[in-house]
N, C-alpha and C. Protein backbone atom coordinates (compact mmCIF):
# COMPACT_ATOMS: atom_id res chain seq x y z
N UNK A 1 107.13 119.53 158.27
CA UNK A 1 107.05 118.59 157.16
C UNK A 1 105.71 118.68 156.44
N UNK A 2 104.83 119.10 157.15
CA UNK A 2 103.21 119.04 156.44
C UNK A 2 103.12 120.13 155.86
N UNK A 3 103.65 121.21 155.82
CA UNK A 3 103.76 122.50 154.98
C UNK A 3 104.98 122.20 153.57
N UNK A 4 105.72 121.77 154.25
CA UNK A 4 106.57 121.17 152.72
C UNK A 4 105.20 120.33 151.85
N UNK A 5 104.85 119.34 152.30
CA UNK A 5 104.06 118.54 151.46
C UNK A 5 103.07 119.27 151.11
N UNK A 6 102.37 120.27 151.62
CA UNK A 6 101.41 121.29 151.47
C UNK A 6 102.25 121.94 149.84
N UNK A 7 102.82 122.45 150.28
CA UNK A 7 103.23 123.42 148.94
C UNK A 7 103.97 122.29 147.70
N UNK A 8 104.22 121.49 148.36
CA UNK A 8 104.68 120.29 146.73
C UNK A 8 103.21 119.95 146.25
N UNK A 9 102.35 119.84 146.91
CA UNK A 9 100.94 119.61 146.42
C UNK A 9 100.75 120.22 145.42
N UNK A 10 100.74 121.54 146.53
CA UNK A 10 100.13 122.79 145.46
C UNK A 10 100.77 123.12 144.45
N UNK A 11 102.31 122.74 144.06
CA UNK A 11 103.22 123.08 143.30
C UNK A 11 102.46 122.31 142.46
N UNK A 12 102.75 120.92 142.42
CA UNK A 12 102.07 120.04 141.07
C UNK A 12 101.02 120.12 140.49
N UNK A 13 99.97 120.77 141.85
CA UNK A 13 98.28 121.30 141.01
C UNK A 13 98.59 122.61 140.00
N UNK A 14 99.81 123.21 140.59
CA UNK A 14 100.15 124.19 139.38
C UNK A 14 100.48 123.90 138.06
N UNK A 15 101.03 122.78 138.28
CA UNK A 15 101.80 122.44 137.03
C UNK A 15 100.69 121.54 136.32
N UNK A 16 99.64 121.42 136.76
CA UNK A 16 98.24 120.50 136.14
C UNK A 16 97.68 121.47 135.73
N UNK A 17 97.18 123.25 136.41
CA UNK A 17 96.79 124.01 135.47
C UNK A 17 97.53 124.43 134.80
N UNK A 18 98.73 124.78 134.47
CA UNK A 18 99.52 125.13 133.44
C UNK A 18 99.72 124.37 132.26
N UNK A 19 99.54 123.15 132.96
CA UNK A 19 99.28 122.03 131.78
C UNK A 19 98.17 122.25 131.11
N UNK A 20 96.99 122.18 131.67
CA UNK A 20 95.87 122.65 130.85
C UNK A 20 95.58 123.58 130.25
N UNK A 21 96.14 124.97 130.57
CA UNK A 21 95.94 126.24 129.92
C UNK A 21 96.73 126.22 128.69
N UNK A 22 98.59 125.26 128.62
CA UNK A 22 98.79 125.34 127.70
C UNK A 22 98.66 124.53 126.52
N UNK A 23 98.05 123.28 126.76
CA UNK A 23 97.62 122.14 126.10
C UNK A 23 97.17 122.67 124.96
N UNK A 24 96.48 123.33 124.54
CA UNK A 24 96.14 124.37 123.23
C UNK A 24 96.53 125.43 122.76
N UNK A 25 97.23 126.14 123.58
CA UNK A 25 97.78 127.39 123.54
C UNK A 25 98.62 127.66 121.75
N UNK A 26 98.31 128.68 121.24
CA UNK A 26 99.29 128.76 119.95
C UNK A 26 100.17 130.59 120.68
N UNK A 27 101.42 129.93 120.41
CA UNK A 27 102.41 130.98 120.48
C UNK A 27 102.52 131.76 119.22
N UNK A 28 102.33 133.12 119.34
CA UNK A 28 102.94 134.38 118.39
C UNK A 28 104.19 135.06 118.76
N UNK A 29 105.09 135.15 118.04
CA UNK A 29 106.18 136.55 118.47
C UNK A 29 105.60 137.59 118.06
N UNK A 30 105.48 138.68 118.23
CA UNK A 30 104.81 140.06 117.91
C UNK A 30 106.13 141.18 118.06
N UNK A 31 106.23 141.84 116.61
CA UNK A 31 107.28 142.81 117.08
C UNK A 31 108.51 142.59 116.69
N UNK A 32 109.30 143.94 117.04
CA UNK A 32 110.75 143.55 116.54
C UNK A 32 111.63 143.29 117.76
N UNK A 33 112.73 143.00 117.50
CA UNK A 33 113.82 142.63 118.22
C UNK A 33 113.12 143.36 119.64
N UNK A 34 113.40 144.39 119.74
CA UNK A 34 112.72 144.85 121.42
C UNK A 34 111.45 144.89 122.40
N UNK A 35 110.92 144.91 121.10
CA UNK A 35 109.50 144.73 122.13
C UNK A 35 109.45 143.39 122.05
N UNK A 36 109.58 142.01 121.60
CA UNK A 36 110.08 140.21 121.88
C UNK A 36 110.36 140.70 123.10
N UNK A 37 111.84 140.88 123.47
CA UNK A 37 112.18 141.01 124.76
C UNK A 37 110.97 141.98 125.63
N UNK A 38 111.00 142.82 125.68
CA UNK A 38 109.90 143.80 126.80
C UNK A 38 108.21 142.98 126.69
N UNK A 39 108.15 141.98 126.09
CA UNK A 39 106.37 141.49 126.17
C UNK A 39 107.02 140.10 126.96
N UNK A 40 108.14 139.63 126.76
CA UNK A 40 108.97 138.50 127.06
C UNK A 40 109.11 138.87 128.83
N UNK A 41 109.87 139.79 129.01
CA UNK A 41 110.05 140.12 130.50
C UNK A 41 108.70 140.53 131.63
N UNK A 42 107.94 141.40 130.74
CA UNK A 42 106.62 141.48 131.24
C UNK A 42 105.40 140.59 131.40
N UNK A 43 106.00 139.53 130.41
CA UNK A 43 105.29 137.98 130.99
C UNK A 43 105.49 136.81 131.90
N UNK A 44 107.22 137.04 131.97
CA UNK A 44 107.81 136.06 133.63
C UNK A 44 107.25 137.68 134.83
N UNK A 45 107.01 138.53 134.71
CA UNK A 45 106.78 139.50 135.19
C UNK A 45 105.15 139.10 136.32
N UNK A 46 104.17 139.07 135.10
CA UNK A 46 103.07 138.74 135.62
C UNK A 46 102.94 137.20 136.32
N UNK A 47 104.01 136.39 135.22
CA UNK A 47 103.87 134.77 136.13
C UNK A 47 104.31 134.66 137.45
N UNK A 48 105.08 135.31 137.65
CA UNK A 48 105.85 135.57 139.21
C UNK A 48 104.79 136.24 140.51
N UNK A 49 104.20 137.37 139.38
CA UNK A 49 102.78 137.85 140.25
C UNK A 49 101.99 136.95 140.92
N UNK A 50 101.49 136.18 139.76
CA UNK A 50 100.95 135.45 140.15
C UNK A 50 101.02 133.92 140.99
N UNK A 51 102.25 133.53 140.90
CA UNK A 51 102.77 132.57 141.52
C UNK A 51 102.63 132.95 143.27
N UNK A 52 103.36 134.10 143.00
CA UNK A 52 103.38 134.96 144.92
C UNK A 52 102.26 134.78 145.13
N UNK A 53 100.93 135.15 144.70
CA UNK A 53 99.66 135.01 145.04
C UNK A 53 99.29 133.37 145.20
N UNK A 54 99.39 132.39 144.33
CA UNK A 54 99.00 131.38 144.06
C UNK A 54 99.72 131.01 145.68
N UNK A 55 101.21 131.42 146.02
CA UNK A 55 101.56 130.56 147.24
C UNK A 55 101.41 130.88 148.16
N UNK A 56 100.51 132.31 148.48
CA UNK A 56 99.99 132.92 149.56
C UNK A 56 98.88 131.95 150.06
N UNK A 57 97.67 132.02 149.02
CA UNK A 57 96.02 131.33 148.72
C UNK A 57 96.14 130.18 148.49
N UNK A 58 95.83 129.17 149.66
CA UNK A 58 95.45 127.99 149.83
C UNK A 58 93.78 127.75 148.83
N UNK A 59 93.12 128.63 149.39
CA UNK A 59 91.96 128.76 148.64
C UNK A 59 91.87 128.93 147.22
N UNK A 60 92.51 130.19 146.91
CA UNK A 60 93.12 129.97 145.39
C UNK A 60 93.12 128.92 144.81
N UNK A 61 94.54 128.40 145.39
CA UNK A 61 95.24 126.99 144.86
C UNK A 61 93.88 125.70 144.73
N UNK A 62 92.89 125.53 145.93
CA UNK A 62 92.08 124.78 146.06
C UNK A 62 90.96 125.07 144.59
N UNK A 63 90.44 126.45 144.58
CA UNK A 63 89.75 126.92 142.94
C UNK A 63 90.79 126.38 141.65
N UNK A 64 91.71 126.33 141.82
CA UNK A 64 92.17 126.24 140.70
C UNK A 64 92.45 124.98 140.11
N UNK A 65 92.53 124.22 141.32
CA UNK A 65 93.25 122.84 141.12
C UNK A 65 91.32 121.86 141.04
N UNK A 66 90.59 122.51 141.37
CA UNK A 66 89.05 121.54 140.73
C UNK A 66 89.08 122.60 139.77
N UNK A 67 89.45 123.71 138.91
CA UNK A 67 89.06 124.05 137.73
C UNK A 67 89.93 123.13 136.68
N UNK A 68 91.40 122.56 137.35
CA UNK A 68 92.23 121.83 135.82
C UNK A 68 91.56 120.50 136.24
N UNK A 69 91.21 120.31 137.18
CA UNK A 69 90.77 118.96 137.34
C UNK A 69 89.63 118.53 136.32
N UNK A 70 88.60 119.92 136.09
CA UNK A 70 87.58 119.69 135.19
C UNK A 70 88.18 119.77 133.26
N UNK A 71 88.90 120.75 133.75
CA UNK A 71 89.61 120.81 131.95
C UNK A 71 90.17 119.47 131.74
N UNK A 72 90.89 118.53 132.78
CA UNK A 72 91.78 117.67 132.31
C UNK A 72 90.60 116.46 132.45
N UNK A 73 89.56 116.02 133.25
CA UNK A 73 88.36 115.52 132.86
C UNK A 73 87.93 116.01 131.70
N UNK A 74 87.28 116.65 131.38
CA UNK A 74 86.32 117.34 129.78
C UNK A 74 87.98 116.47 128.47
N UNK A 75 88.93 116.90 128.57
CA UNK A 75 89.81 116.55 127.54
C UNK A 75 89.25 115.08 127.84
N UNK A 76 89.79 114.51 128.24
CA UNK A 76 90.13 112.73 128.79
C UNK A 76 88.74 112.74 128.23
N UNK A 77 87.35 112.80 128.48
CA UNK A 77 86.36 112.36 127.64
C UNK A 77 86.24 112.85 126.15
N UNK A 78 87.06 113.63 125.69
CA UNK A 78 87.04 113.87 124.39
C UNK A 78 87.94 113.78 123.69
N UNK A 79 88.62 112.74 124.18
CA UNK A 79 89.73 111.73 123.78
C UNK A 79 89.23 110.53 123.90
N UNK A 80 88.51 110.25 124.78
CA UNK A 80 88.00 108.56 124.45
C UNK A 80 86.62 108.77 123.67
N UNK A 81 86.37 109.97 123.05
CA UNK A 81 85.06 110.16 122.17
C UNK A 81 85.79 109.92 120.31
N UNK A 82 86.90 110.66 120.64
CA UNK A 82 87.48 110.34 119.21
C UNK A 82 88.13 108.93 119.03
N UNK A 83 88.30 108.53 120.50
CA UNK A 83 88.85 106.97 119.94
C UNK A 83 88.25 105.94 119.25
């Protein structure tokens, strides 16, 4: 049971940096009809990479989850700066 809760942890700290990385993010399509698809597949490609890694590395997961912690701090004060 403590390894389930272990990886739902880490699942949601994922989904806090993903939140943060895409919070600004601007999307381009680049290309015609085929290369969309082939930059498209080669990008669930690398996310998957990286996911396997992310659920290997506890340590990882631990760097990553105080790096969105600081992006999603720094926003939150520069949101109550414009308020």
């Amino acid at each position: 049971m403590a390894q389930i809760e272990a990886q739902r942890i880490g699942m949601l700290e994922n989904g806090k940096v993903m939140a943060a990385a895409m919070h600004n993010a601007k999307f381009e399509l680049i290309g015609g009809d085929s290369d969309v698809f082939e930059k498209l597949t080669a990008g669930l490609g690398y996310g998957k990479a990286v996911q396997g890694v992310l659920d290997k590395s506890p340590a990882l997961q631990a760097t990553l989850a105080g790096l969105a912690n600081r992006a999603l701090n720094a926003d939150a004060g520069k949101a109550s700066e414009s308020a």
